[in-house]
Protein backbone atom coordinates (compact mmCIF):
# COMPACT_ATOMS: atom_id res chain seq x y z
CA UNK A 1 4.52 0.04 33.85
CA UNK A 2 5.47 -0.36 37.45
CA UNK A 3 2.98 -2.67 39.06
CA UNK A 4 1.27 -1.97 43.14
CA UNK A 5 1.99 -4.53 45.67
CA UNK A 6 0.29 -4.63 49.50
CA UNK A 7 2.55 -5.36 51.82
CA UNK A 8 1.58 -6.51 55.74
CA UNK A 9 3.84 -5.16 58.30
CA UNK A 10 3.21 -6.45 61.91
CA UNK A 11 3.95 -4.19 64.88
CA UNK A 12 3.51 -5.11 68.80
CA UNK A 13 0.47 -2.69 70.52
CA UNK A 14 1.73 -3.30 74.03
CA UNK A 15 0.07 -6.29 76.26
CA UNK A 16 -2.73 -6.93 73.95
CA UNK A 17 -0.52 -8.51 71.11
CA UNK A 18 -0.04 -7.27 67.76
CA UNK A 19 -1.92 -4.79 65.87
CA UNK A 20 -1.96 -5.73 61.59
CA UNK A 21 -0.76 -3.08 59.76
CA UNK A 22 -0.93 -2.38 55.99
CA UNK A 23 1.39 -0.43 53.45
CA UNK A 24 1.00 0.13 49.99
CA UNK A 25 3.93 0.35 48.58
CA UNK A 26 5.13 0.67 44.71
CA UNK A 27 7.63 -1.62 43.40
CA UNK A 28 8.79 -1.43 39.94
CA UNK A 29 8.35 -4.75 37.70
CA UNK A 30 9.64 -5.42 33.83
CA UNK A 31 6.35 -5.94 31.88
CA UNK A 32 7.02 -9.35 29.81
CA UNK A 33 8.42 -9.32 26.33
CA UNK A 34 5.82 -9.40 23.48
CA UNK A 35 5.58 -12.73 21.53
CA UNK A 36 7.59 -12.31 18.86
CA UNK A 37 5.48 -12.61 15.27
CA UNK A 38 5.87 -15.97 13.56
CA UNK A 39 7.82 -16.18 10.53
CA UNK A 40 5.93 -15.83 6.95
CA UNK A 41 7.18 -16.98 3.47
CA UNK A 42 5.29 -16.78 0.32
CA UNK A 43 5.07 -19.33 -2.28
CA UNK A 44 5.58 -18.89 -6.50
CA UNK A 45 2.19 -17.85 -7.42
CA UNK A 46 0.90 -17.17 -3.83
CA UNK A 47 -0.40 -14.58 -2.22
CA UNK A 48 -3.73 -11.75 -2.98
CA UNK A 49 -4.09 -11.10 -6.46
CA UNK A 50 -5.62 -7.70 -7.42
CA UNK A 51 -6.09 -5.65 -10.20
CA UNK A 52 -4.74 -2.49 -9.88
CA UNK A 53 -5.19 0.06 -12.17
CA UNK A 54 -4.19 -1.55 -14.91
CA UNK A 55 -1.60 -3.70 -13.51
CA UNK A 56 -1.26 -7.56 -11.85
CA UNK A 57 -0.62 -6.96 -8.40
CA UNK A 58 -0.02 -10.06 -5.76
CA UNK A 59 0.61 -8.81 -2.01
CA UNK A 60 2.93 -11.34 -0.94
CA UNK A 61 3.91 -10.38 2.61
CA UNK A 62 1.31 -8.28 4.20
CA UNK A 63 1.76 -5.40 6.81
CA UNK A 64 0.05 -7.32 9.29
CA UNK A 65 2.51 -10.26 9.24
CA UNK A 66 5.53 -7.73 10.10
CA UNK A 67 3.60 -5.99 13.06
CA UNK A 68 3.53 -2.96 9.84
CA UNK A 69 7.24 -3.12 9.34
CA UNK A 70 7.84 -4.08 5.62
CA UNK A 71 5.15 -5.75 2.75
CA UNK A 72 6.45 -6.98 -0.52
CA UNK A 73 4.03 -6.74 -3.72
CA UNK A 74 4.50 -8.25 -6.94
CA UNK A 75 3.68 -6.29 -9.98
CA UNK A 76 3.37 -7.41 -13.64
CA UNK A 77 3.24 -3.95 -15.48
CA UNK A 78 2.70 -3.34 -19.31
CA UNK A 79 4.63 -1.53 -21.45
CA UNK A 80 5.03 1.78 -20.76
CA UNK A 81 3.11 1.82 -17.62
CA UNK A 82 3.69 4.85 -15.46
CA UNK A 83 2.29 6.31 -12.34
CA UNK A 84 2.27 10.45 -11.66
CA UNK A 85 5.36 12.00 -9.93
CA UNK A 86 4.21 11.60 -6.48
CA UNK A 87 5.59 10.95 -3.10
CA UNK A 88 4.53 8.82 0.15
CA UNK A 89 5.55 7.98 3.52
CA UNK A 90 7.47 5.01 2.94
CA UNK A 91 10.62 4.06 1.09
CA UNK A 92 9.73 2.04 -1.66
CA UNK A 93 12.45 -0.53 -3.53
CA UNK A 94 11.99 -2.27 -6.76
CA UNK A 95 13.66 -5.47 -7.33
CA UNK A 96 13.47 -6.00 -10.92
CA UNK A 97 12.33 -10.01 -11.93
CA UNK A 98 12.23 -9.46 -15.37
CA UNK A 99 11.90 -6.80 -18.17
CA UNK A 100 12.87 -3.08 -17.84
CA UNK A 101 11.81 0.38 -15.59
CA UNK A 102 13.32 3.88 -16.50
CA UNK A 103 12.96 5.18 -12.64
CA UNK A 104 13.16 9.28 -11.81
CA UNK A 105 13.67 9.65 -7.93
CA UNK A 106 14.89 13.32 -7.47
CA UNK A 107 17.08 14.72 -9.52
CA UNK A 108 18.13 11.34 -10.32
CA UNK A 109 17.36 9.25 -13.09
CA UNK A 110 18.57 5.77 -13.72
CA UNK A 111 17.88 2.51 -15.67
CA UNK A 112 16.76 -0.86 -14.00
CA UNK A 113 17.28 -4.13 -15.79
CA UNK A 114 16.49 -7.33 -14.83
CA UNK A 115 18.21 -8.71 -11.48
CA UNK A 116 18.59 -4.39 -10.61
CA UNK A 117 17.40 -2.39 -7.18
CA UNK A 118 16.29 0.70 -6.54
CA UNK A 119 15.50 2.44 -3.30
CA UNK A 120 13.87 5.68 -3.10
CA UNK A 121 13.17 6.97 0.48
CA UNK A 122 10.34 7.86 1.74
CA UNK A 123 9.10 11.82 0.67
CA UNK A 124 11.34 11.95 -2.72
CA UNK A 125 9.24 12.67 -5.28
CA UNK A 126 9.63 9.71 -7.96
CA UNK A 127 8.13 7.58 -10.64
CA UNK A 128 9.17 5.17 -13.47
CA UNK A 129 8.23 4.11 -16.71
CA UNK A 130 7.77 0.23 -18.10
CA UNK A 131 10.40 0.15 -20.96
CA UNK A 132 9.84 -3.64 -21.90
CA UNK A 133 6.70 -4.77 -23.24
CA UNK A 134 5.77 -5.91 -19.93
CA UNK A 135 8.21 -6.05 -16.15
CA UNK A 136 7.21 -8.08 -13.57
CA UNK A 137 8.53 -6.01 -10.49
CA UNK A 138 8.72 -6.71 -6.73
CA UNK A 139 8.22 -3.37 -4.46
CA UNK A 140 8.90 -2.84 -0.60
CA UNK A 141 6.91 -1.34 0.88
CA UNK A 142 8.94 -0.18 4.36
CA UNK A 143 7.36 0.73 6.52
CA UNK A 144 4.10 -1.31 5.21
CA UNK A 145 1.08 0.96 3.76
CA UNK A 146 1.26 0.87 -0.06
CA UNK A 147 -0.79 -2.70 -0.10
CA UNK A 148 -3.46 -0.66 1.37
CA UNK A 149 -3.13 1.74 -1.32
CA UNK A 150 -2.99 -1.10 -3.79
CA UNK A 151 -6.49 -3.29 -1.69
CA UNK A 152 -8.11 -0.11 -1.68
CA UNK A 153 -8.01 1.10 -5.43
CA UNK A 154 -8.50 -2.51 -7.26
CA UNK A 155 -10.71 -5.84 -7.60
CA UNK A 156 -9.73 -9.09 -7.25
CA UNK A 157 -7.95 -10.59 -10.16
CA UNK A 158 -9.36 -13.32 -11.65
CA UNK A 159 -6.20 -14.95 -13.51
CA UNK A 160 -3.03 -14.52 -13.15
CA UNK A 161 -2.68 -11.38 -16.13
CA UNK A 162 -2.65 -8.25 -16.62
CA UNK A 163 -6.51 -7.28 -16.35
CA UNK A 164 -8.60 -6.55 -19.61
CA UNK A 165 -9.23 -3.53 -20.90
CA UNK A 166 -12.94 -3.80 -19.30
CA UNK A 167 -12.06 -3.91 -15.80
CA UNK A 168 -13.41 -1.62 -13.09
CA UNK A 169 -11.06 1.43 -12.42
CA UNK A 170 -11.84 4.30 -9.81
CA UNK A 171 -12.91 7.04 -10.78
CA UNK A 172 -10.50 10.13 -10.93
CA UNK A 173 -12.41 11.71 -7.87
CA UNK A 174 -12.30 8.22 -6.31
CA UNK A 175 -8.49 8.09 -6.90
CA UNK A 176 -8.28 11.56 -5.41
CA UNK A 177 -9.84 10.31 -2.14
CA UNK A 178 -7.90 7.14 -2.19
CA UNK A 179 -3.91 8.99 -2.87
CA UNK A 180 -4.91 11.42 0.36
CA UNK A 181 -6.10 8.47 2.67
CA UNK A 182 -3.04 6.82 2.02
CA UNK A 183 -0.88 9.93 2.64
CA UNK A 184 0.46 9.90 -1.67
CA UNK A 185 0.86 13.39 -2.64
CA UNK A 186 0.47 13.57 -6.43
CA UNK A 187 3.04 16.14 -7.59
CA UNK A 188 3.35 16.17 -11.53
CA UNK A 189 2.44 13.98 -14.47
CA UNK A 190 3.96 10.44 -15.53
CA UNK A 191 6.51 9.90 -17.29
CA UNK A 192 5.30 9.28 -21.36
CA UNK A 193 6.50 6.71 -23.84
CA UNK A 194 9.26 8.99 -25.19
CA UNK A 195 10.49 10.88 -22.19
CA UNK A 196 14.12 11.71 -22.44
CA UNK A 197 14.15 14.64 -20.16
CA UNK A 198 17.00 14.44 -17.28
């Protein structure tokens, strides 16, 4: 934004000396570069544990540390875990840590296996299945917003486990509200345990 400077510009007014002058003028400055954001790192076993409809989930890197650029969670899913076809406006990776995901993005379909990535940009509709008995699972969230998503539909976890079977969910209303305020459009059903379709 260019920035107003007064300027004084003395002129003689014949025998009686000098008459001040003043002139606004606009001169255009470089605003100063913003700080840049100090660098984050996460821990084994750090970061905000939440239970998530039926999953572990531990925000690692949140949204707020990358000026909303990128957040990593860490999911431990059970077996045959499965969220609805649905798309959102982020790209979302998976970086398999252990255990197994059958992943539909698309028309595409593909199996993940530990030490495996998968991207699926942002708008694709996509899900995945749990194949092992349990997959512990780091997603990207870029640009940040699904840790929202995930804060806003659990409760803190109170060990490091999947949460028992007694633990508060939302309601399916509550969900409904909570997929639209987080811009996930919920297009079709999940995939089941014995899913072959292609």
């Amino acid at each position: 934004m260019a920035s107003r400077r007064r300027r004084t510009i003395l002129r003689p007014r014949g025998r009686r000396g000098c008459r001040r002058l003043t002139r606004t003028s606009t001169i255009a400055t470089t605003p100063p570069a913003p700080e840049p954001l100090p660098a984050t790192f996460s821990g084994p076993r750090e970061g905000e544990r939440l239970w998530f409809l039926g999953t572990l989930a531990t925000i690692t890197v949140r949204g707020e540390a990358t000026n909303g650029r990128l957040a990593v969670i860490e999911f431990l899913f059970p077996r045959h875990a499965s969220p609805p076809l649905h798309t959102h406006p982020q790209d979302e990776s998976y970086v398999v840590l252990d255990g197994g995901l059958t992943v539909m993005a698309g028309r595409q379909r593909f199996e993940l296996a530990e030490g495996a990535i998968g991207v699926v940009p942002m708008g694709v509709p996509h899900t995945f299945r749990v194949d092992s008995d349990t997959a512990r699972v780091l997603v990207l969230s870029t640009p940040a917003g699904l840790e929202g998503l995930v804060r806003d539909g659990s409760v803190p976890a109170t060990a490091p486990t999947l949460p028992p079977p007694d633990t508060p969910r939302p309601s399916a209303e509550e969900l409904d509200r909570l997929f639209a305020a987080h811009g996930q459009v919920n297009l079709g059903p999940p995939l089941g345990p014995d899913d072959r379709a292609t």
